[in-house]
N, C-alpha and C. Protein backbone atom coordinates (compact mmCIF):
# COMPACT_ATOMS: atom_id res chain seq x y z
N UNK A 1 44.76 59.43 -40.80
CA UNK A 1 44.99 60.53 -39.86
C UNK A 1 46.48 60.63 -39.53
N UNK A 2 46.98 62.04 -39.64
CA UNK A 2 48.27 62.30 -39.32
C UNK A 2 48.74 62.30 -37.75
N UNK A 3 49.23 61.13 -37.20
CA UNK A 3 49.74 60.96 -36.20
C UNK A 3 50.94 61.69 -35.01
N UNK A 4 51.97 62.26 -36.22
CA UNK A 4 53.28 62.53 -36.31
C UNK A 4 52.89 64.23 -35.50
N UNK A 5 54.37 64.43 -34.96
CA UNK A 5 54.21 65.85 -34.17
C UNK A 5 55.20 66.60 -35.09
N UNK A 6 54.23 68.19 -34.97
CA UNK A 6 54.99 68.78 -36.35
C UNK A 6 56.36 69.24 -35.27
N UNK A 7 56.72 70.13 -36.19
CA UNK A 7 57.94 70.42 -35.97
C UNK A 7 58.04 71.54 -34.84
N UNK A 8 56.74 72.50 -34.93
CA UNK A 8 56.43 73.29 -33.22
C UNK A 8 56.51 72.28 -32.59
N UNK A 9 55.59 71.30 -32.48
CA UNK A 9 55.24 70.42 -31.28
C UNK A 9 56.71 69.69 -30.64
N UNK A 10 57.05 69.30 -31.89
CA UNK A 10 58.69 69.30 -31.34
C UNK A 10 59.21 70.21 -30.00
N UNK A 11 59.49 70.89 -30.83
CA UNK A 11 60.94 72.08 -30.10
C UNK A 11 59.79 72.75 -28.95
N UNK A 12 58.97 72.71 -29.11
CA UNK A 12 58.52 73.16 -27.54
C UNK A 12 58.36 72.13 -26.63
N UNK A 13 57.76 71.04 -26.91
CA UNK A 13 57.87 69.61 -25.91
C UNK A 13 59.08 69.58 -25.79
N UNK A 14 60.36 69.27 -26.68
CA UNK A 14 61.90 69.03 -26.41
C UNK A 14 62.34 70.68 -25.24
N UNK A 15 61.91 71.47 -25.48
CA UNK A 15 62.62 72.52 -24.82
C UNK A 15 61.82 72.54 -23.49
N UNK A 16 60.28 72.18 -22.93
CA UNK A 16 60.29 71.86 -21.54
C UNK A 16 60.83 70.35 -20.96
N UNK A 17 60.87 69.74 -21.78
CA UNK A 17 61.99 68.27 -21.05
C UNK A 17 63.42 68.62 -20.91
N UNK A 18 63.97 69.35 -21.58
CA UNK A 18 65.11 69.65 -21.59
C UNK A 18 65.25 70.77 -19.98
N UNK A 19 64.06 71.66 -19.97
CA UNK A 19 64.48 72.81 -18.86
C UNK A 19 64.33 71.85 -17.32
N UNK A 20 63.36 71.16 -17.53
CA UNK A 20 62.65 69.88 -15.98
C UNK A 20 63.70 69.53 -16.09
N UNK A 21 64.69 68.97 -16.82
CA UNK A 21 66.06 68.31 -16.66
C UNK A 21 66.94 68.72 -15.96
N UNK A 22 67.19 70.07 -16.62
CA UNK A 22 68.28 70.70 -16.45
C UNK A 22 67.68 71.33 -14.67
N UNK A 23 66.82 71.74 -14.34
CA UNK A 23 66.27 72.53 -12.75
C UNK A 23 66.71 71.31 -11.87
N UNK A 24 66.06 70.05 -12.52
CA UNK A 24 66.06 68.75 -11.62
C UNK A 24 67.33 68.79 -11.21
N UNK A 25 68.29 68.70 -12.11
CA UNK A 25 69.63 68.25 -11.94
C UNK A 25 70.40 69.13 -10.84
N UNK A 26 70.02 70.41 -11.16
CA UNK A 26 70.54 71.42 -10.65
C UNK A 26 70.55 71.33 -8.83
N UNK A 27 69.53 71.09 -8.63
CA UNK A 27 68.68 70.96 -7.61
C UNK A 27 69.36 69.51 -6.48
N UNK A 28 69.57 68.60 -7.41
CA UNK A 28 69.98 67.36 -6.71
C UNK A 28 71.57 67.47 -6.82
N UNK A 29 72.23 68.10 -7.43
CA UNK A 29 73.94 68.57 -7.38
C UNK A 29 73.76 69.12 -5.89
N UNK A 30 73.04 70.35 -5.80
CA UNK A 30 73.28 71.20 -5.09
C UNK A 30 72.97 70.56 -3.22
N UNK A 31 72.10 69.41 -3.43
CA UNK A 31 71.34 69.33 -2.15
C UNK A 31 71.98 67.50 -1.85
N UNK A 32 73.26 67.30 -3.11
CA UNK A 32 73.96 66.33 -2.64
C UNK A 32 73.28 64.72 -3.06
N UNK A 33 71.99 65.10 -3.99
CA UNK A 33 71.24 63.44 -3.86
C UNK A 33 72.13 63.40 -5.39
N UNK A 34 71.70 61.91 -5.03
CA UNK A 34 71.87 61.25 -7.10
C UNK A 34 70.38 60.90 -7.60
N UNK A 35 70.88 60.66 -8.65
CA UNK A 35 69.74 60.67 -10.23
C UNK A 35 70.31 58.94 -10.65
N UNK A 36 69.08 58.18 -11.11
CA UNK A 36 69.99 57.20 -11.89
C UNK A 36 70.44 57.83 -13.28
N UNK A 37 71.14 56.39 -14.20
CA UNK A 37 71.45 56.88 -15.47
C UNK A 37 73.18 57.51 -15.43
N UNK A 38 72.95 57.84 -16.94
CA UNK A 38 74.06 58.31 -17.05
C UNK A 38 74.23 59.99 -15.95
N UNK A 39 73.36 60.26 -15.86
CA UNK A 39 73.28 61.71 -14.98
C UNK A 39 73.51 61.38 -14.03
N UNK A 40 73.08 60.56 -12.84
CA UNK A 40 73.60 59.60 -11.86
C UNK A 40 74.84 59.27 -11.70
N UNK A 41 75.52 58.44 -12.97
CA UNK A 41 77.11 58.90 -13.08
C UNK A 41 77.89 59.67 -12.71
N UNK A 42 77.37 60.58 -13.48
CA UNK A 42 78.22 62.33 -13.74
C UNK A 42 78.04 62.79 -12.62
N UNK A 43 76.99 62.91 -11.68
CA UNK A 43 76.94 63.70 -10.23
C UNK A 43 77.54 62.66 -9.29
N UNK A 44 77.75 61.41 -9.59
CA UNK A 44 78.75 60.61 -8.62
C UNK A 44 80.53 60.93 -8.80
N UNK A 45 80.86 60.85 -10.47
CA UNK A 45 82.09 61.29 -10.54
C UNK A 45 81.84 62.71 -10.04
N UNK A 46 81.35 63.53 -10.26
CA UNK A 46 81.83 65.27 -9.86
C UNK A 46 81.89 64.89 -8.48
N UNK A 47 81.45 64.34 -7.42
CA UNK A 47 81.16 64.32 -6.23
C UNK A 47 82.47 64.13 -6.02
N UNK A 48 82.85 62.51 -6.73
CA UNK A 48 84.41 62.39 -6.00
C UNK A 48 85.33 62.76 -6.76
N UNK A 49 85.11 63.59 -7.79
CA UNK A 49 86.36 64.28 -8.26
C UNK A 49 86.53 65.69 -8.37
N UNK A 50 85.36 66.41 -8.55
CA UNK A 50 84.90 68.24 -8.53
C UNK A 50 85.12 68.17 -9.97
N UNK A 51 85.17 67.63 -10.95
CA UNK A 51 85.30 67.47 -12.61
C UNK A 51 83.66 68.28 -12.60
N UNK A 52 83.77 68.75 -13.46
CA UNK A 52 82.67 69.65 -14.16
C UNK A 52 81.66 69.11 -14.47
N UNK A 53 79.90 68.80 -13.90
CA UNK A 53 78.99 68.11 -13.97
C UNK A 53 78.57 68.00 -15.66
N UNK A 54 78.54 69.21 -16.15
CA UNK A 54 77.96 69.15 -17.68
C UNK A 54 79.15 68.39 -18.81
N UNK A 55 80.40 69.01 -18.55
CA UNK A 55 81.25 67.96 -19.38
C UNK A 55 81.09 66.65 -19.04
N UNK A 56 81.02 66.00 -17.95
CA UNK A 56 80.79 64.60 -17.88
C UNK A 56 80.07 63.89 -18.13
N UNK A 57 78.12 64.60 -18.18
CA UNK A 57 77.31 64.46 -18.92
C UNK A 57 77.56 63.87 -19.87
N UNK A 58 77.95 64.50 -20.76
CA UNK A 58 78.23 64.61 -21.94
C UNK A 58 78.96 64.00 -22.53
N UNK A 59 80.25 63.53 -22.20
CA UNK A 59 81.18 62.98 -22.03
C UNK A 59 80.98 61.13 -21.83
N UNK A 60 80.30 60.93 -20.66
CA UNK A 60 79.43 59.88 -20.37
C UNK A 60 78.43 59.13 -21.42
N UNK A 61 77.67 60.37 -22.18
CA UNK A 61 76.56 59.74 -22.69
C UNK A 61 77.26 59.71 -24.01
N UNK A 62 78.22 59.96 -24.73
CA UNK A 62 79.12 59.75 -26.35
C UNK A 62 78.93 58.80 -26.31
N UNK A 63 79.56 57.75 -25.72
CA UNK A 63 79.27 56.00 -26.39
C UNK A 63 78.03 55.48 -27.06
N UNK A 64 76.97 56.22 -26.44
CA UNK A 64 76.03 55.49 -25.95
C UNK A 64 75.33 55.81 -27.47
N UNK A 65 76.16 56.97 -28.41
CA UNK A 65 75.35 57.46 -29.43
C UNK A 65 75.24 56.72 -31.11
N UNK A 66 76.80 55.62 -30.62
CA UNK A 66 77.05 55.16 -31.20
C UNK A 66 76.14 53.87 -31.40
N UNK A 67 75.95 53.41 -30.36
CA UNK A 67 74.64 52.37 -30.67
C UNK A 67 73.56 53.05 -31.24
N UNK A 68 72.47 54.49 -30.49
CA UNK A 68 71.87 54.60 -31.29
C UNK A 68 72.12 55.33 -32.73
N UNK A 69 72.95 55.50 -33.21
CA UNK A 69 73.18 55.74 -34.68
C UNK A 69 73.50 54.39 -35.31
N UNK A 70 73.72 53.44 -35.02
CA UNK A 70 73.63 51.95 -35.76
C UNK A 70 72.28 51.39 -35.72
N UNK A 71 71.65 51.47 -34.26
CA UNK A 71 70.59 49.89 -34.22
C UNK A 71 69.00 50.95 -34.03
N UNK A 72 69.35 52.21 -33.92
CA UNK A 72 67.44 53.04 -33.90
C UNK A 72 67.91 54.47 -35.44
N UNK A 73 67.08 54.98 -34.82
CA UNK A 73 66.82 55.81 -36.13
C UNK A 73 68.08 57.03 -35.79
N UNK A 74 68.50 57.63 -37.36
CA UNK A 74 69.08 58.46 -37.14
C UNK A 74 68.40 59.80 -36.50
N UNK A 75 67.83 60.45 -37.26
CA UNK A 75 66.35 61.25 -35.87
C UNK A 75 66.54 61.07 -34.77
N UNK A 76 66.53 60.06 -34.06
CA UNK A 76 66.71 59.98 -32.51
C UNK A 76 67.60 60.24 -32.07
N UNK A 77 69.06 59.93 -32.72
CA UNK A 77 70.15 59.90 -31.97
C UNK A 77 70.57 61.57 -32.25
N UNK A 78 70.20 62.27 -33.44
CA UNK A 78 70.61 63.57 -33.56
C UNK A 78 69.56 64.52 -32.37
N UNK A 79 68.78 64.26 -32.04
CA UNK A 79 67.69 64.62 -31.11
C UNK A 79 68.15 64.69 -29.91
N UNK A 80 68.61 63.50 -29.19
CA UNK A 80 69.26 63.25 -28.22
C UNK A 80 70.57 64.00 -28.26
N UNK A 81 71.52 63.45 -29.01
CA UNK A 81 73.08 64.09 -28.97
C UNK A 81 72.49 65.81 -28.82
N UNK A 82 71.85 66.44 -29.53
CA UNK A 82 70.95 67.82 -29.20
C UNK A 82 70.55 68.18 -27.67
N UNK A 83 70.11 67.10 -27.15
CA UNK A 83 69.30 67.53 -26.43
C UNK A 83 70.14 67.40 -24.94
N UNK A 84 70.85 66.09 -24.83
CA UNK A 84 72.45 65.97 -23.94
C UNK A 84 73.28 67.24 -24.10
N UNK A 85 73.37 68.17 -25.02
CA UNK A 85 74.28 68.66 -25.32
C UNK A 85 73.77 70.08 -24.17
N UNK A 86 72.42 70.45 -24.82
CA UNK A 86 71.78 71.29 -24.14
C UNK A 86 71.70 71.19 -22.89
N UNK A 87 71.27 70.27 -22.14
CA UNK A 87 71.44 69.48 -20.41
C UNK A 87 72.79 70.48 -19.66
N UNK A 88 73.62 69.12 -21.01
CA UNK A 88 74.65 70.04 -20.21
C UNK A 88 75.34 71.06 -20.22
N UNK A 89 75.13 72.17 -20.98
CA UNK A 89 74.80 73.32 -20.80
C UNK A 89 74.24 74.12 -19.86
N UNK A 90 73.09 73.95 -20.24
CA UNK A 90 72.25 74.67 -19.21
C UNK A 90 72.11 74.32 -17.81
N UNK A 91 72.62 73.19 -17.53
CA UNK A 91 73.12 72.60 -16.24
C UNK A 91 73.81 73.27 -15.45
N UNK A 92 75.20 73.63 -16.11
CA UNK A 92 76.26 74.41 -15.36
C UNK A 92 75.82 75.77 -15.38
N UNK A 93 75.06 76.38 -16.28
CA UNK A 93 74.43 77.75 -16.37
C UNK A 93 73.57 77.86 -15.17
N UNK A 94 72.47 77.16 -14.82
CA UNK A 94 71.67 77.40 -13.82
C UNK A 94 72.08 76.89 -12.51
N UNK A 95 73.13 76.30 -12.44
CA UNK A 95 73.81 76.01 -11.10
C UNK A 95 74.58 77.31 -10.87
N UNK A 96 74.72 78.55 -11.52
CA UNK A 96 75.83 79.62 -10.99
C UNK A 96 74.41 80.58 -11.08
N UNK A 97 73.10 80.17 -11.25
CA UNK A 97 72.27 81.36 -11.42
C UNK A 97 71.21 80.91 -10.18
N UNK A 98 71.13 79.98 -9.58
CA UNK A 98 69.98 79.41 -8.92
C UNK A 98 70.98 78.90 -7.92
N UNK A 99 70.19 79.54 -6.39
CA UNK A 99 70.86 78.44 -5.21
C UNK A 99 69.41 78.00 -4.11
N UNK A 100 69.62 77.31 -4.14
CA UNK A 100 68.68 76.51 -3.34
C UNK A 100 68.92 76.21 -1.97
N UNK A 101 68.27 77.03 -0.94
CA UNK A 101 68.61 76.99 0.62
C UNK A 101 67.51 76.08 1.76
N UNK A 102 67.85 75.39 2.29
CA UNK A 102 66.74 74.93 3.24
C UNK A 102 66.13 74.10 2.62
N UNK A 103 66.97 73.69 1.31
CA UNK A 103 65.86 72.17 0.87
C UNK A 103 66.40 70.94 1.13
N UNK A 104 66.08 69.98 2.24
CA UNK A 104 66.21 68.88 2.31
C UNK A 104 67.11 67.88 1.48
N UNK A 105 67.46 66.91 1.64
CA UNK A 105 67.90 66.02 0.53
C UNK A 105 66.69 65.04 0.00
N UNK A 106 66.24 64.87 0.94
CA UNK A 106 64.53 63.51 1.31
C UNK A 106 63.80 64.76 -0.16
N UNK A 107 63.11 66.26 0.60
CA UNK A 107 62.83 66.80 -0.57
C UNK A 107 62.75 67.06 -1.93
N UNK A 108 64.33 67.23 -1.52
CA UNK A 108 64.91 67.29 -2.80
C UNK A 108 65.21 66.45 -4.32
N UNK A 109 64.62 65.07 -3.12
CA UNK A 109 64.87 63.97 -4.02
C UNK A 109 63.52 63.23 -4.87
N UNK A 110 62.17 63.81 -4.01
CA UNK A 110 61.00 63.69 -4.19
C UNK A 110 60.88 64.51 -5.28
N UNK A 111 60.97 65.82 -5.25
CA UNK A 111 60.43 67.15 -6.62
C UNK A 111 61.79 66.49 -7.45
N UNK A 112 62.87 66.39 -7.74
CA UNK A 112 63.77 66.12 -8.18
C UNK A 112 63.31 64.74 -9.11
N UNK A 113 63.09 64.01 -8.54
CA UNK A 113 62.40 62.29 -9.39
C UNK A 113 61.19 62.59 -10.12
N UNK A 114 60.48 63.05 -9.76
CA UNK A 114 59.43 63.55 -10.39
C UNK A 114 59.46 64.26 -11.84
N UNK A 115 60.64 65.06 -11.04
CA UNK A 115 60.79 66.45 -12.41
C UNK A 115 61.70 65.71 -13.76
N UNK A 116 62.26 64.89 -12.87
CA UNK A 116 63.40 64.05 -13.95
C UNK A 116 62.42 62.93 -14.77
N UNK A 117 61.72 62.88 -14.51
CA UNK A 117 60.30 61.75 -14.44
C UNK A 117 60.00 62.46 -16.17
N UNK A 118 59.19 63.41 -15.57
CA UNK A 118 58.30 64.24 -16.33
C UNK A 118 59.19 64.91 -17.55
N UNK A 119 60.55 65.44 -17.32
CA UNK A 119 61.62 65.70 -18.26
C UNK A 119 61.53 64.44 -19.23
N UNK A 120 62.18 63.33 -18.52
CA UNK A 120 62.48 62.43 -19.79
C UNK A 120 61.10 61.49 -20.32
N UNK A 121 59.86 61.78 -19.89
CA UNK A 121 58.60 61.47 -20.76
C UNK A 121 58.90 62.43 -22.04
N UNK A 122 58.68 63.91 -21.99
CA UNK A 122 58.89 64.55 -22.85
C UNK A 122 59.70 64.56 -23.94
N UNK A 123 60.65 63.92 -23.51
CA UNK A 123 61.79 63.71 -24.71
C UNK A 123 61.37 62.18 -25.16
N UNK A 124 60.80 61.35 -24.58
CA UNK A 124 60.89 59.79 -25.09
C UNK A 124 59.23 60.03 -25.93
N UNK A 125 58.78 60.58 -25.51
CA UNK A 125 57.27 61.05 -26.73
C UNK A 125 57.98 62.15 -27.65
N UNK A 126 58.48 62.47 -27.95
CA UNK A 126 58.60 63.23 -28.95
C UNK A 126 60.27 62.78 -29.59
N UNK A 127 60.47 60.70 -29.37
CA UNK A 127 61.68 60.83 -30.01
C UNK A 127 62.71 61.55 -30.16
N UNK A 128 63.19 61.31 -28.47
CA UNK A 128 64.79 61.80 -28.20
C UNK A 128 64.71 61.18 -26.86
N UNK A 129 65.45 61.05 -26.03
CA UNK A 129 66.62 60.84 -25.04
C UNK A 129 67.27 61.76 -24.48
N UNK A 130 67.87 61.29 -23.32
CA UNK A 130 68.96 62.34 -22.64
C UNK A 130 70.02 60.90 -22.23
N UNK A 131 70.13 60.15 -23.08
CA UNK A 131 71.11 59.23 -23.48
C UNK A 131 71.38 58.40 -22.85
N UNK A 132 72.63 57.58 -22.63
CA UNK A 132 73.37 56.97 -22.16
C UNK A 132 71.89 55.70 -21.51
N UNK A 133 71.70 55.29 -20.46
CA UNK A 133 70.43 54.39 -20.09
C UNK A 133 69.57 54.64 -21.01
N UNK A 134 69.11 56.04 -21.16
CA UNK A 134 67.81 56.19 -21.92
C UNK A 134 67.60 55.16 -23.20
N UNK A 135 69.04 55.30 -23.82
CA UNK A 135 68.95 54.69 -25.32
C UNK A 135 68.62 52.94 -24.85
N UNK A 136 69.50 52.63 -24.11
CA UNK A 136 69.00 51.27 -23.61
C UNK A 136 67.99 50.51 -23.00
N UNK A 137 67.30 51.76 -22.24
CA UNK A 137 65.62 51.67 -21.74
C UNK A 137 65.00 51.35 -22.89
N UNK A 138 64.92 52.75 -24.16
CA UNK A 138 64.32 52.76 -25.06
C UNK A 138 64.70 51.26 -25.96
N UNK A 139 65.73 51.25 -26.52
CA UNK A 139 65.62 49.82 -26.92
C UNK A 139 65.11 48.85 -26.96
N UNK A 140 64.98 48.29 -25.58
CA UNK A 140 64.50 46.98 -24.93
C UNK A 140 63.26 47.81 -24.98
N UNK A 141 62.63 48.46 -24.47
CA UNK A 141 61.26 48.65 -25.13
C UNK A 141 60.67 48.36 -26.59
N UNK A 142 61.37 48.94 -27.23
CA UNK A 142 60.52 49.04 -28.66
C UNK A 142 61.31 47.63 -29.51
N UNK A 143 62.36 47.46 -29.27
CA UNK A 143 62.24 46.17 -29.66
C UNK A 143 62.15 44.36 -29.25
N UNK A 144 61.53 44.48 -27.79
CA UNK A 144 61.44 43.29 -26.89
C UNK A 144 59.83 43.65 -26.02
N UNK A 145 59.44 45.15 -26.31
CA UNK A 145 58.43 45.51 -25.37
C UNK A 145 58.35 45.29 -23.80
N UNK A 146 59.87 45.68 -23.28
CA UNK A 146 60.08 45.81 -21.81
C UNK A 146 59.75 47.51 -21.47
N UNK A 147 59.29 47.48 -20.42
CA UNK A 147 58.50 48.78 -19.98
C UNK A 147 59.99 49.71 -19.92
N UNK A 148 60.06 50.60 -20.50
CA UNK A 148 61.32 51.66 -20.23
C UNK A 148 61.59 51.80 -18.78
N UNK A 149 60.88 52.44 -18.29
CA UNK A 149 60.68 52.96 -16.48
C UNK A 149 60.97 52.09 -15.83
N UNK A 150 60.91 50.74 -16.33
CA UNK A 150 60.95 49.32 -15.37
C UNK A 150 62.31 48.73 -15.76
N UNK A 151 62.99 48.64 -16.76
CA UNK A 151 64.46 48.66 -17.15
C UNK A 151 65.22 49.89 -16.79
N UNK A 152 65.16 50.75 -16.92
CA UNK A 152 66.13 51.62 -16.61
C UNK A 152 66.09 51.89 -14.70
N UNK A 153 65.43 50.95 -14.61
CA UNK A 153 65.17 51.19 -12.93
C UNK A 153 65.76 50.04 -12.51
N UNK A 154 66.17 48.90 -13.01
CA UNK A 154 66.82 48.26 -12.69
C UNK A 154 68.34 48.32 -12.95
N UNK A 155 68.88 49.09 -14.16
CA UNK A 155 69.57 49.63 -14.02
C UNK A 155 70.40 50.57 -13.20
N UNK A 156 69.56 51.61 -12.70
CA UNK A 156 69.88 52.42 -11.87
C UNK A 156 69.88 51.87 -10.53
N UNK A 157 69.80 50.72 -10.09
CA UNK A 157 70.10 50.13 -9.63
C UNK A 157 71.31 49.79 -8.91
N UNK A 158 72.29 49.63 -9.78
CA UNK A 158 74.01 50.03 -9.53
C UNK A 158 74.19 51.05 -9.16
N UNK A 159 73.44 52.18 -9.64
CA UNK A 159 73.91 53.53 -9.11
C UNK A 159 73.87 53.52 -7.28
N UNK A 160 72.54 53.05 -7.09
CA UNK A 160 72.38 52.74 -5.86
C UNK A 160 73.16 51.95 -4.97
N UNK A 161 73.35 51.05 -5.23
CA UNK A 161 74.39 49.85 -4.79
C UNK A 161 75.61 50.76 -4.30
N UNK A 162 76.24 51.40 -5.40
CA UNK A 162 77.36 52.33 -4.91
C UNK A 162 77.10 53.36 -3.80
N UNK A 163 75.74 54.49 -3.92
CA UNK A 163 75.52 55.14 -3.52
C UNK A 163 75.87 54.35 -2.00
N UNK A 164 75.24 53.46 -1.51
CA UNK A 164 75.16 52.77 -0.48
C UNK A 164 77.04 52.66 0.31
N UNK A 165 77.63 52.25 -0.74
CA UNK A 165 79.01 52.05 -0.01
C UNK A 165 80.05 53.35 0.12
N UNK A 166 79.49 54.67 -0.52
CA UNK A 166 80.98 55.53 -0.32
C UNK A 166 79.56 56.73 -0.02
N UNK A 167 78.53 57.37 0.28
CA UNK A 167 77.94 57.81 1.20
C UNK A 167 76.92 57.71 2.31
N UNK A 168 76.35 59.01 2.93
CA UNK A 168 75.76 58.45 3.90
C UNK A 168 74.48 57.86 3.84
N UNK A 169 73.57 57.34 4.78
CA UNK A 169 72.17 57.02 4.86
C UNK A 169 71.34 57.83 3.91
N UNK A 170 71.20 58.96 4.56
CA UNK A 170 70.50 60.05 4.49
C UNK A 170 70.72 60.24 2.80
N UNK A 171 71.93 60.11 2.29
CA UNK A 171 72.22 60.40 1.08
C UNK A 171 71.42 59.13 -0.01
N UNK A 172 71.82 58.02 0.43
CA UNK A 172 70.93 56.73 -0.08
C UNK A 172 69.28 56.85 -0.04
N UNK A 173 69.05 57.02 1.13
CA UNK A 173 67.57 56.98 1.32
C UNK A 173 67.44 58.36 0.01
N UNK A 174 67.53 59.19 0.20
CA UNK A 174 67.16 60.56 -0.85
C UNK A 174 67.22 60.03 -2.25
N UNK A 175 68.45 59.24 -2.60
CA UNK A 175 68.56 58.82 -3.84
C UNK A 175 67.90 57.69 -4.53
N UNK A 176 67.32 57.28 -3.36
CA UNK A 176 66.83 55.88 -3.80
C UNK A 176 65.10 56.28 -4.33
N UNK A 177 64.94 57.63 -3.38
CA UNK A 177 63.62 57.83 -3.57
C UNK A 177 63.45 58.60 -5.17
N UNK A 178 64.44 59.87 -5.52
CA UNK A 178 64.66 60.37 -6.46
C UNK A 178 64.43 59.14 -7.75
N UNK A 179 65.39 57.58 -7.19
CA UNK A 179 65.24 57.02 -8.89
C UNK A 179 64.06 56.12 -8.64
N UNK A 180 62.78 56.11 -8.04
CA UNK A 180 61.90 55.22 -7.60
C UNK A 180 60.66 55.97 -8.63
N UNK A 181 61.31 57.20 -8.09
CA UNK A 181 59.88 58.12 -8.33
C UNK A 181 59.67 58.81 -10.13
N UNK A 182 61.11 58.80 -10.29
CA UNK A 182 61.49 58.74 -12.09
C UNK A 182 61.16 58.08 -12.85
N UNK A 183 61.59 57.03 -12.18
CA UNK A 183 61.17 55.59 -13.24
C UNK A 183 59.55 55.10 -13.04
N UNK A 184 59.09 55.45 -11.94
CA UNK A 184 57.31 55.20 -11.73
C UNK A 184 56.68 56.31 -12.72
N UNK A 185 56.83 56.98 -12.69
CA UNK A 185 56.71 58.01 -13.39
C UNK A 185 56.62 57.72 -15.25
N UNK A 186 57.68 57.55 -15.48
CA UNK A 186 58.16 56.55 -17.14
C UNK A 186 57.40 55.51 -17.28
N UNK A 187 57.12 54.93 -16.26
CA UNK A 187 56.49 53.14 -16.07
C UNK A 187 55.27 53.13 -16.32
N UNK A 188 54.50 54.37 -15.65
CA UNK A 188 53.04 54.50 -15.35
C UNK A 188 52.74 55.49 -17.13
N UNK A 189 53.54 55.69 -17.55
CA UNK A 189 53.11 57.00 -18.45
C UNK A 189 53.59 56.77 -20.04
N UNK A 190 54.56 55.57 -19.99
CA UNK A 190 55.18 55.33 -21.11
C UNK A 190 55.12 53.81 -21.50
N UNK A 191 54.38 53.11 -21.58
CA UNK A 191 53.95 51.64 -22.36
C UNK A 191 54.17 51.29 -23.59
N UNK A 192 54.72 50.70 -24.10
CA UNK A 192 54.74 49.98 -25.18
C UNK A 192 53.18 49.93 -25.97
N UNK A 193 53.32 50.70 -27.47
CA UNK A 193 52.20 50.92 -27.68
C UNK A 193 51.07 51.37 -27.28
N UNK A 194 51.60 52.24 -26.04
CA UNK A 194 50.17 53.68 -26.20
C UNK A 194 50.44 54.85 -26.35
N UNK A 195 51.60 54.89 -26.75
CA UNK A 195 51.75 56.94 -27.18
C UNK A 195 52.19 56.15 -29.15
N UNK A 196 50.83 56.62 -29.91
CA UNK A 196 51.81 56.88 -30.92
C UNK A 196 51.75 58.32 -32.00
N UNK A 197 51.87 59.18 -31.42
CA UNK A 197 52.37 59.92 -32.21
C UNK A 197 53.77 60.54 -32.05
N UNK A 198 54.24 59.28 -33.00
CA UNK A 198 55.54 59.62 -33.11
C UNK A 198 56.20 58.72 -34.19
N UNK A 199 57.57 58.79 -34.57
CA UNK A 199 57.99 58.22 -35.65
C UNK A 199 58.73 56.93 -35.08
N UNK A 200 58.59 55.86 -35.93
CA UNK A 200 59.54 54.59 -35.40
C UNK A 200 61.10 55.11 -34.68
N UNK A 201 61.50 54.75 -34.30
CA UNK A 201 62.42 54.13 -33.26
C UNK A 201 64.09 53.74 -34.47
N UNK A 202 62.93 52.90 -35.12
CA UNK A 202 63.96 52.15 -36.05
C UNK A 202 64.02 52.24 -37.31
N UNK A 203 65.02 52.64 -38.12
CA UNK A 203 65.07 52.96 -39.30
C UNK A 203 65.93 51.94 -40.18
C-alpha cells in the first residue's frame, strides 16, 4: 500500500501550514507576544530593533539549512527553505492588510500557540519545516526518537528566559502560554512513528 502524499496533498497541506503561520505570526507581532523558535527570535530582534520581521525570519533560519542539506533529506530542506521563504513573505503582506483591535496579549497568545501548533504539524507531516528549531526538533526526533514538541519546547525555553529580563509580566505570561500551547500541540499530535505517510527524513 502506497503510503506517500501525492503531490496535491502536498501543496495544499503545505499552503494551510504556511497561511496558520503566517495569521499566527501576524497576530502576535501586532499584540506584542513572542513565539518560540527561530520566529521567536525575529519578533524579539524587530522588537528591539524595528528591522523588518520577514527578512529576519529568513535571515535567521539560513544556517539552519545547511545542516538540513547535509544530515536529512534534500526534499526537506528545499520544502522548508520554500516554505520560510513564503512565511516571510506573507508575513509582512498580512501585517499591512490585517489589524487586529481589542485583542488581548493573554488571547492573543492562546489562538496564536495553537495556530502556530497546528501550522507547523502541517508542515512536519508532509516533510518540511519552518526551520531554524524545527530542523533540530525534527532531528532529534527521527534520529534519537525525542518527541519534537517536547525538544523544541525546551528550547524555546531561552526565548523565555529573555522574554523575562527586557519585558513586561504581562508580556511573559502571554508568551509563555503561546510556546506551551505550540509545542503541546506537536507533542500530543506528532510521535515518533505514528504519522507515516511520508518520506524518510534521511537520505
Amino acid at each position: 500500500m502506497n503510503t506517500s502524499h501525492s503531490l496535491y496533498e502536498d501543496l495544499f497541506s503545505l499552503s494551510i501550514g504556511i497561511l496558520l503561520l503566517s495569521f499566527a505570526l501576524v497576530m502576535l507581532k501586532q499584540t506584542g507576544v513572542l513565539v518560540g523558535g527561530v520566529a521567536g527570535v525575529a519578533l524579539l530582534v524587530h522588537r528591539l530593533t524595528d528591522l523588518g520581521f520577514g527578512l529576519l525570519f529568513f535571515a535567521i533560519s539560513a544556517p539552519f539549512y545547511l545542516m538540513a542539506w547535509f544530515r536529512m533529506s534534500r526534499m526537506f530542506t528545499l520544502k522548508s527553505l520554500v516554505a520560510v521563504a513564503l512565511i516571510s513573505w506573507l508575513t509582512d503582506f498580512l501585517n499591512h492588510s490585517i489589524e487586529f483591535q481589542g485583542l488581548t496579549p493573554m488571547m492573543a497568545g492562546a489562538i496564536g500557540g495553537i495556530f502556530c501548533g497546528m501550522g507547523l504539524l502541517a508542515l512536519f507531516r508532509h516533510n518540511a519545516s519552518a526551520g531554524g528549531f524545527n530542523v533540530l526538533a525534527l532531528y532529534g526526533q527521527e534520529r534519537f526518537g525525542l518527541r519534537a514538541g517536547y525538544l523544541q519546547m525546551g528550547l524555546d525555553l531561552l526565548i523565555l528566559l529573555i522574554t523575562a529580563l527586557l519585558f513586561s509580566v504581562e508580556t511573559l505570561l502571554a508568551s509563555t502560554l503561546c510556546v506551551i500551547l505550540t509545542n503541546l500541540v506537536l507533542g500530543f499530535n506528532h510521535r515518533p512513528g505514528r504519522y507515516q505517510a511520508q518520506p524518510p527524513l534521511f537520505s
